[in-house]
PDB file of N, CA and C in Angstrom:
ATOM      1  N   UNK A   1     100.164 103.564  96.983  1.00  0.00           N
ATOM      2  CA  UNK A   1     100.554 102.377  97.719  1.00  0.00           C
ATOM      3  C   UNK A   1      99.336 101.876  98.508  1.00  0.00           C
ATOM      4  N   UNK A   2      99.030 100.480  98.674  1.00  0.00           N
ATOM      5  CA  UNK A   2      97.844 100.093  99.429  1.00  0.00           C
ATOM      6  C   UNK A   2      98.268  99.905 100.516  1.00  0.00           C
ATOM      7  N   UNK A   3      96.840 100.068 101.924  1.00  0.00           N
ATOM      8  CA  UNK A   3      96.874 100.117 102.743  1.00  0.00           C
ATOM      9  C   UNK A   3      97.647  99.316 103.908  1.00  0.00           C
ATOM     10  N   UNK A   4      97.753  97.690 102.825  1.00  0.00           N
ATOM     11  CA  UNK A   4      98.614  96.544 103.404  1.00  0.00           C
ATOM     12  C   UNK A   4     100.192  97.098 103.021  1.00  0.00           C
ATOM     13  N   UNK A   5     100.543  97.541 101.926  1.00  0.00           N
ATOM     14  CA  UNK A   5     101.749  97.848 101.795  1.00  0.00           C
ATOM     15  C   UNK A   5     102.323  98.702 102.810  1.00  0.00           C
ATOM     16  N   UNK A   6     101.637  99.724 103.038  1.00  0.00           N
ATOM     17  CA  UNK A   6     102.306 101.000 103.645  1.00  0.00           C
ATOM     18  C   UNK A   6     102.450 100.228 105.449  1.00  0.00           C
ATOM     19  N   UNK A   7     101.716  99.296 105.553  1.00  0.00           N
ATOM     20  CA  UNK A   7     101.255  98.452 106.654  1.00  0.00           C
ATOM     21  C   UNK A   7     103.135  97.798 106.863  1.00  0.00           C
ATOM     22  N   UNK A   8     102.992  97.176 106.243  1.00  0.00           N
ATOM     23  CA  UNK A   8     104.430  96.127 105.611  1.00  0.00           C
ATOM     24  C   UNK A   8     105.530  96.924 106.197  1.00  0.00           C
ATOM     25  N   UNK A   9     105.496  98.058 105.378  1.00  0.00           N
ATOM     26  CA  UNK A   9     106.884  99.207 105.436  1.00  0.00           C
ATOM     27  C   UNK A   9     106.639  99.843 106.786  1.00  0.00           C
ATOM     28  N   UNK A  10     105.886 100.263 107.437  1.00  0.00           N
ATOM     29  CA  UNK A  10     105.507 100.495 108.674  1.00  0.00           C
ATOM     30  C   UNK A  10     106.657  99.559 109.666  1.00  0.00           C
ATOM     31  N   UNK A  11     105.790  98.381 109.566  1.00  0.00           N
ATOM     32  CA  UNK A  11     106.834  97.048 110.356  1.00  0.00           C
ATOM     33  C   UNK A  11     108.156  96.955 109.636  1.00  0.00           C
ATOM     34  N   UNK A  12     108.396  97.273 108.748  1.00  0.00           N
ATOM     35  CA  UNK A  12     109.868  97.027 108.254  1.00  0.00           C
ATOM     36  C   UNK A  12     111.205  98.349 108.900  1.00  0.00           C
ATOM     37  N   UNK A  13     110.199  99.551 108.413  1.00  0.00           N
ATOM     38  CA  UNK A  13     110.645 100.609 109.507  1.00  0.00           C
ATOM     39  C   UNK A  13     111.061 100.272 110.949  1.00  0.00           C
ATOM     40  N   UNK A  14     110.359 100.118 111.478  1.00  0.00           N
ATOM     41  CA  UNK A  14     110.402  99.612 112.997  1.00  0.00           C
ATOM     42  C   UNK A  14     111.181  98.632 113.618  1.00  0.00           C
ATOM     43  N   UNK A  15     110.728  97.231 112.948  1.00  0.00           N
ATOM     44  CA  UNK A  15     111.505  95.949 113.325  1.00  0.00           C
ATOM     45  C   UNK A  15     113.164  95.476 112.086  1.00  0.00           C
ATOM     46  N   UNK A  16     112.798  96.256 111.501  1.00  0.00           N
ATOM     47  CA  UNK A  16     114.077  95.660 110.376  1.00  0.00           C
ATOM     48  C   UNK A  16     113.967  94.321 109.339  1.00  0.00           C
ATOM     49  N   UNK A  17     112.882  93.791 109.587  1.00  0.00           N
ATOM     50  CA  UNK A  17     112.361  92.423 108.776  1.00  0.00           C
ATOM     51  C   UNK A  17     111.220  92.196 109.404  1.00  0.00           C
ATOM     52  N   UNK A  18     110.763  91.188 108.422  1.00  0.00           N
ATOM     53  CA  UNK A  18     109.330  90.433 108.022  1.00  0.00           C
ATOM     54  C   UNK A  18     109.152  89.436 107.705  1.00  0.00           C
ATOM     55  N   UNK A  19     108.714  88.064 107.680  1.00  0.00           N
ATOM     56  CA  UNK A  19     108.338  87.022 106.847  1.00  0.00           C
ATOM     57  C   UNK A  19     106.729  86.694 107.016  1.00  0.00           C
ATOM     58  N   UNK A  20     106.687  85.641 105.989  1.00  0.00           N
ATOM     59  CA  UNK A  20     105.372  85.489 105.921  1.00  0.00           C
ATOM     60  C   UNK A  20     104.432  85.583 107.053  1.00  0.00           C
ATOM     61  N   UNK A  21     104.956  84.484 107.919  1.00  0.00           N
ATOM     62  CA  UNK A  21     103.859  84.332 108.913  1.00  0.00           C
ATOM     63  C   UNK A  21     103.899  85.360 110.325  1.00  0.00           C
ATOM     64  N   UNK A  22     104.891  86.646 110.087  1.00  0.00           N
ATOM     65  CA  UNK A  22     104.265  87.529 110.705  1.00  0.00           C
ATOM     66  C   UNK A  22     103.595  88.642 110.185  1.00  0.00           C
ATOM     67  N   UNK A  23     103.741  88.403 108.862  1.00  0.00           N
ATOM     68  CA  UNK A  23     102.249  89.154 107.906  1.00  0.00           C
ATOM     69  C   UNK A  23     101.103  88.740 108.276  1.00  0.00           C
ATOM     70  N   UNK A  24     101.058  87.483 108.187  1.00  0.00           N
ATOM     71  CA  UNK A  24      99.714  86.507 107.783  1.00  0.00           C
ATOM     72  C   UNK A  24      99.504  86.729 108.946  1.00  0.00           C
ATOM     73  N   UNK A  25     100.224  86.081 110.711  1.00  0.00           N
ATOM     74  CA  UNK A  25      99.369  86.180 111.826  1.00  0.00           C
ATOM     75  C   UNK A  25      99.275  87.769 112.563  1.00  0.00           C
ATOM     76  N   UNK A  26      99.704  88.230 112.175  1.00  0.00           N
ATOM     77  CA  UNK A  26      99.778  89.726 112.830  1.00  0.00           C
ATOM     78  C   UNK A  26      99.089  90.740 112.437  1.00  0.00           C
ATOM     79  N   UNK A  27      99.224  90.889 111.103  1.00  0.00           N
ATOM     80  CA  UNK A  27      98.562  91.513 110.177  1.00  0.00           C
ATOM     81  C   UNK A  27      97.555  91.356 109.157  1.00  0.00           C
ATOM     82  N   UNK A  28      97.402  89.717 108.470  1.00  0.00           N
ATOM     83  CA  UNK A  28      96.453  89.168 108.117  1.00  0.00           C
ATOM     84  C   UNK A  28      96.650  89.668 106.879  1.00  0.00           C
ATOM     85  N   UNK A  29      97.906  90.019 106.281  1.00  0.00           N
ATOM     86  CA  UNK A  29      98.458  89.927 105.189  1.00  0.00           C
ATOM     87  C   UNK A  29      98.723  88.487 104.644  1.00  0.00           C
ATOM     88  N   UNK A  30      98.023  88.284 103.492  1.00  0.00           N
ATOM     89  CA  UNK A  30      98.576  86.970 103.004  1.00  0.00           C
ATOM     90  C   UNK A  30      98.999  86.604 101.758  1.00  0.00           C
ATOM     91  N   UNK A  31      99.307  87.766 101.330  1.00  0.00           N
ATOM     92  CA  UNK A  31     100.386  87.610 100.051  1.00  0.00           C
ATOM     93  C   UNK A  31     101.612  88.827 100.430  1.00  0.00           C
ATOM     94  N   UNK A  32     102.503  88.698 101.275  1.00  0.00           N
ATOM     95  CA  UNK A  32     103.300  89.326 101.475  1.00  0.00           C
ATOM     96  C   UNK A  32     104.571  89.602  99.909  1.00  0.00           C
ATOM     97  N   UNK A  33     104.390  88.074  99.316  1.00  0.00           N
ATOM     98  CA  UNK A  33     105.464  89.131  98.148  1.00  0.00           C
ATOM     99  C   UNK A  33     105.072  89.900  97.416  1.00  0.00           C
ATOM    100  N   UNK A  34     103.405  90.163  97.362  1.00  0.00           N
ATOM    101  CA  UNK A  34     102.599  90.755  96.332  1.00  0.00           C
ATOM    102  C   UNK A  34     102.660  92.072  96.927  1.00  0.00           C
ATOM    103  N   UNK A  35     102.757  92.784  98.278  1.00  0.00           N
ATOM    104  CA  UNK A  35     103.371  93.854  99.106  1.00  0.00           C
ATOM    105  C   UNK A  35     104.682  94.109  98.960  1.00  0.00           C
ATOM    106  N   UNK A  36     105.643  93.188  98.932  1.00  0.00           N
ATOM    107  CA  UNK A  36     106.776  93.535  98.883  1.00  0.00           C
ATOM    108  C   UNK A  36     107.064  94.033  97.444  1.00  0.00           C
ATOM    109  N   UNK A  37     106.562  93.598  96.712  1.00  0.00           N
ATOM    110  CA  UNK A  37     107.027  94.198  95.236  1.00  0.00           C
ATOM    111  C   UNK A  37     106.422  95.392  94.813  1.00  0.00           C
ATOM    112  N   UNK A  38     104.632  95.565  95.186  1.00  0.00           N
ATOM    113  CA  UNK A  38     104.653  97.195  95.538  1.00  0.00           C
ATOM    114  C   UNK A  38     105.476  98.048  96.094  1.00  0.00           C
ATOM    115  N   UNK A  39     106.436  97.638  97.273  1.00  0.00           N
ATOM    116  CA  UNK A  39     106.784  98.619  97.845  1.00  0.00           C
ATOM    117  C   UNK A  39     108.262  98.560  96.603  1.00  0.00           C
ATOM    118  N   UNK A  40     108.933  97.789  96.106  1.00  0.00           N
ATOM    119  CA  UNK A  40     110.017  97.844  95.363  1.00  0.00           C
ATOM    120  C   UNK A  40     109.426  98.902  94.049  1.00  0.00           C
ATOM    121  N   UNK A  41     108.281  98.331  93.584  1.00  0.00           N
ATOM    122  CA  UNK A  41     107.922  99.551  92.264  1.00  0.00           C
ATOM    123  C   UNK A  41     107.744 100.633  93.042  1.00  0.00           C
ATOM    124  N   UNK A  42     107.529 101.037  94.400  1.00  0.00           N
ATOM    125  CA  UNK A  42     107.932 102.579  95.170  1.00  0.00           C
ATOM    126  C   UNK A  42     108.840 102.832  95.011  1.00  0.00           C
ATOM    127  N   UNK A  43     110.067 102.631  94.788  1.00  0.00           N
ATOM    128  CA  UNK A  43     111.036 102.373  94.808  1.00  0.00           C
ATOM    129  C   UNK A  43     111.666 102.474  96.231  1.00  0.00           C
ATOM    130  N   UNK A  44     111.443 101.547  96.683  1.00  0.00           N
ATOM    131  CA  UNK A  44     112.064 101.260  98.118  1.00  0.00           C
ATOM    132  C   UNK A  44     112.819  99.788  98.131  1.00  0.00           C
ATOM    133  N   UNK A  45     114.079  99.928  98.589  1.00  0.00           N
ATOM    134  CA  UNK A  45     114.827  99.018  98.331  1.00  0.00           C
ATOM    135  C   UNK A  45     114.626  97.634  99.619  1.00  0.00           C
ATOM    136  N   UNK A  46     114.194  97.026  99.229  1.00  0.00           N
ATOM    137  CA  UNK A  46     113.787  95.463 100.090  1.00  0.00           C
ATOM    138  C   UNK A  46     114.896  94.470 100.034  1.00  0.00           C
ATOM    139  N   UNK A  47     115.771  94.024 100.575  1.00  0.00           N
ATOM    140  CA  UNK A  47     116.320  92.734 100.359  1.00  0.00           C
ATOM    141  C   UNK A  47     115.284  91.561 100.710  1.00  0.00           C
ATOM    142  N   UNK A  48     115.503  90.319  99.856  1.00  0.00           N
ATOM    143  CA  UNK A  48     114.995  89.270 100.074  1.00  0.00           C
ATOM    144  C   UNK A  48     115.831  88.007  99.990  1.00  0.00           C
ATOM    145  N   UNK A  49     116.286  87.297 101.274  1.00  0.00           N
ATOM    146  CA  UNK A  49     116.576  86.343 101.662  1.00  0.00           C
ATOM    147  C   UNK A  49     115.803  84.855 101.661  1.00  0.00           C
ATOM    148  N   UNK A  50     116.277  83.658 101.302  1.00  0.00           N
ATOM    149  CA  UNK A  50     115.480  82.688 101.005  1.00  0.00           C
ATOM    150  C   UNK A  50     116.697  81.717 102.646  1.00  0.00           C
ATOM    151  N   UNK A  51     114.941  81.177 103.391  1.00  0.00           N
ATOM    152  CA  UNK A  51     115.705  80.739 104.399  1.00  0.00           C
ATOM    153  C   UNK A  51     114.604  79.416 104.794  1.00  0.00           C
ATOM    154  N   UNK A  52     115.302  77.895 105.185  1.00  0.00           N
ATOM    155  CA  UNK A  52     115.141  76.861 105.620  1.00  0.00           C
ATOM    156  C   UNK A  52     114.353  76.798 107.022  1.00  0.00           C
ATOM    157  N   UNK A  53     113.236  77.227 107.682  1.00  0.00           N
ATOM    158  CA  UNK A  53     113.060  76.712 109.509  1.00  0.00           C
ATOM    159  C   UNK A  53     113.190  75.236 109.559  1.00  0.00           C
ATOM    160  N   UNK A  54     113.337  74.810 110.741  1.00  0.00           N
ATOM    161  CA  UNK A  54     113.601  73.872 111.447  1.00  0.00           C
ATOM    162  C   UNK A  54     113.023  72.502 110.753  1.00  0.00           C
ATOM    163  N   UNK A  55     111.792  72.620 109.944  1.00  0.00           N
ATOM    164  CA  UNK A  55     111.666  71.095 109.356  1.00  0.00           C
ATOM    165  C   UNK A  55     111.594  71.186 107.581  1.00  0.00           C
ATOM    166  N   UNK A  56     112.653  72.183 107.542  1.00  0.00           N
ATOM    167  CA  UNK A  56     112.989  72.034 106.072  1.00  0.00           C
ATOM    168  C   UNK A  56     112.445  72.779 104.984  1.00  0.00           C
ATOM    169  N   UNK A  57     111.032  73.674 105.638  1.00  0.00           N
ATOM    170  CA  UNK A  57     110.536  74.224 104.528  1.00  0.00           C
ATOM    171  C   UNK A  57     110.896  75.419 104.490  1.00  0.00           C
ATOM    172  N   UNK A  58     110.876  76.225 102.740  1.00  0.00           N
ATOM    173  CA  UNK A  58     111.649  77.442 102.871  1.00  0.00           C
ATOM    174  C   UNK A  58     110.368  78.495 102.914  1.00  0.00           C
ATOM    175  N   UNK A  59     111.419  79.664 103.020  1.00  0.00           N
ATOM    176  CA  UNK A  59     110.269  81.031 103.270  1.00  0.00           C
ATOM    177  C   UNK A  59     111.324  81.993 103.088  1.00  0.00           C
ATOM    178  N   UNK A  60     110.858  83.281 102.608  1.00  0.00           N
ATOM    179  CA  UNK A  60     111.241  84.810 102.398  1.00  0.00           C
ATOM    180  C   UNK A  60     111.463  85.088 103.993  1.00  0.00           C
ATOM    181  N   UNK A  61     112.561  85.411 103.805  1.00  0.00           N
ATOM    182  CA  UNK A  61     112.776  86.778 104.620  1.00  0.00           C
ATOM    183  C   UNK A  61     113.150  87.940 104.272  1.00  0.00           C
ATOM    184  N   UNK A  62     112.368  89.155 104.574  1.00  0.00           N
ATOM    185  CA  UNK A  62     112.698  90.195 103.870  1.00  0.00           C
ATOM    186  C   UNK A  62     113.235  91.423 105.242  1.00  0.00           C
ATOM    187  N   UNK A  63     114.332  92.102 104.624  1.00  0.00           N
ATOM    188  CA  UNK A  63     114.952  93.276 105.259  1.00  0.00           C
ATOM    189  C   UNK A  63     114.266  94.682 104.689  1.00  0.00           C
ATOM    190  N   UNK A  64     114.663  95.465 105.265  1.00  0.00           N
ATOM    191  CA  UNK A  64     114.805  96.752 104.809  1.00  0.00           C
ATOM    192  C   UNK A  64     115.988  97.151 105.267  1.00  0.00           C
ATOM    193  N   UNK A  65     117.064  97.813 104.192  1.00  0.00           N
ATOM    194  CA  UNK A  65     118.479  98.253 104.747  1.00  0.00           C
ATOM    195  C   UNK A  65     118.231  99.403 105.587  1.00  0.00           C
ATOM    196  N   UNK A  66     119.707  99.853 106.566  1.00  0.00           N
ATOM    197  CA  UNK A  66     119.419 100.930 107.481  1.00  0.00           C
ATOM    198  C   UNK A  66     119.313 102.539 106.871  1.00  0.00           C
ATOM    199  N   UNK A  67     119.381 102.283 105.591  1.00  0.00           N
ATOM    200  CA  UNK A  67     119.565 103.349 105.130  1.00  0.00           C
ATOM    201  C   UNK A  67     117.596 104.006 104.546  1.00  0.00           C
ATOM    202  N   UNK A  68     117.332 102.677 104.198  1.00  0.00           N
ATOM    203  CA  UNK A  68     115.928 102.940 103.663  1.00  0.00           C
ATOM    204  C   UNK A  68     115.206 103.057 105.150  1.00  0.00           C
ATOM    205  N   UNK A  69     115.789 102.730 106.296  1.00  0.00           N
ATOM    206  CA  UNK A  69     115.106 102.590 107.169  1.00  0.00           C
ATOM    207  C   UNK A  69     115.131 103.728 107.524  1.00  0.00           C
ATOM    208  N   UNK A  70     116.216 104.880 107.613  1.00  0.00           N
ATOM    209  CA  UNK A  70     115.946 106.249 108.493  1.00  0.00           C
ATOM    210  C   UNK A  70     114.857 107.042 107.318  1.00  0.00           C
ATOM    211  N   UNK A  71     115.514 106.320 106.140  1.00  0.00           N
ATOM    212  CA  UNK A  71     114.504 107.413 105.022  1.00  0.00           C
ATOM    213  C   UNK A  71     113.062 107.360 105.407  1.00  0.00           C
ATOM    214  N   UNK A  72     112.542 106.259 105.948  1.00  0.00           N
ATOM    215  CA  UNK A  72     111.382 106.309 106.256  1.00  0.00           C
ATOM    216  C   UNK A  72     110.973 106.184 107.922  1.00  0.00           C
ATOM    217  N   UNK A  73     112.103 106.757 108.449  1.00  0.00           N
ATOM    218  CA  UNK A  73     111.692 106.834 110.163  1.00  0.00           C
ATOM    219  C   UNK A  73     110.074 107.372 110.686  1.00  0.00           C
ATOM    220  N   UNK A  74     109.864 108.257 109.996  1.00  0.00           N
ATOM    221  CA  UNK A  74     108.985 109.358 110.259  1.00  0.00           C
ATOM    222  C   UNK A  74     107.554 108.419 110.415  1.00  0.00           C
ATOM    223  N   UNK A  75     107.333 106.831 109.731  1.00  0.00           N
ATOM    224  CA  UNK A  75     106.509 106.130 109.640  1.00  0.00           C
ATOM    225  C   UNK A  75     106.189 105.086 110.854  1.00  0.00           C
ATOM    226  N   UNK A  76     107.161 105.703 111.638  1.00  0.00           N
ATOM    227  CA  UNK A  76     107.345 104.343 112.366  1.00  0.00           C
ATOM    228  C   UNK A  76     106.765 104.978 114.183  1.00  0.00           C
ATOM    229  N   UNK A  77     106.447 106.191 113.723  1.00  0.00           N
ATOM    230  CA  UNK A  77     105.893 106.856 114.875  1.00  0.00           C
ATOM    231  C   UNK A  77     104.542 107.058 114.639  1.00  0.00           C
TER     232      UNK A  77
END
């Protein structure tokens, strides 16, 4: 897994979701689905939500369920 991925799942552990632009400004990740689908060929289960902000344009939001989330607690320390 690359260093941005394990990065990704780190914050997904922790906060419960992600979208782009707290990849891009936080982390300086800027292909977040190209991370998210590494972490799915991990086989780690990601939901991905397609969602509208305020002037119409869409964007990913991605979860991690609570279940993948304790599986990977240990990351989040």
């Amino acid at each position: 897994m690359t260093p941005q991925a394990r990065t990704v799942l780190r914050h997904l552990v922790q906060e419960g979701s992600i979208t782009p632009m707290v990849a891009a400004g936080i982390y300086k990740v800027r292909s977040l689905p190209r991370r998210i689908c590494d972490l799915k060929d991990a086989g780690i289960k990601v939901e991905t939500e397609l969602r509208k902000d305020a002037t119409g344009q869409r964007y990913a939001f991605y979860t991690l369920p609570q279940g993948e989330r304790r599986r990977f607690a240990h990351l989040a320390k």
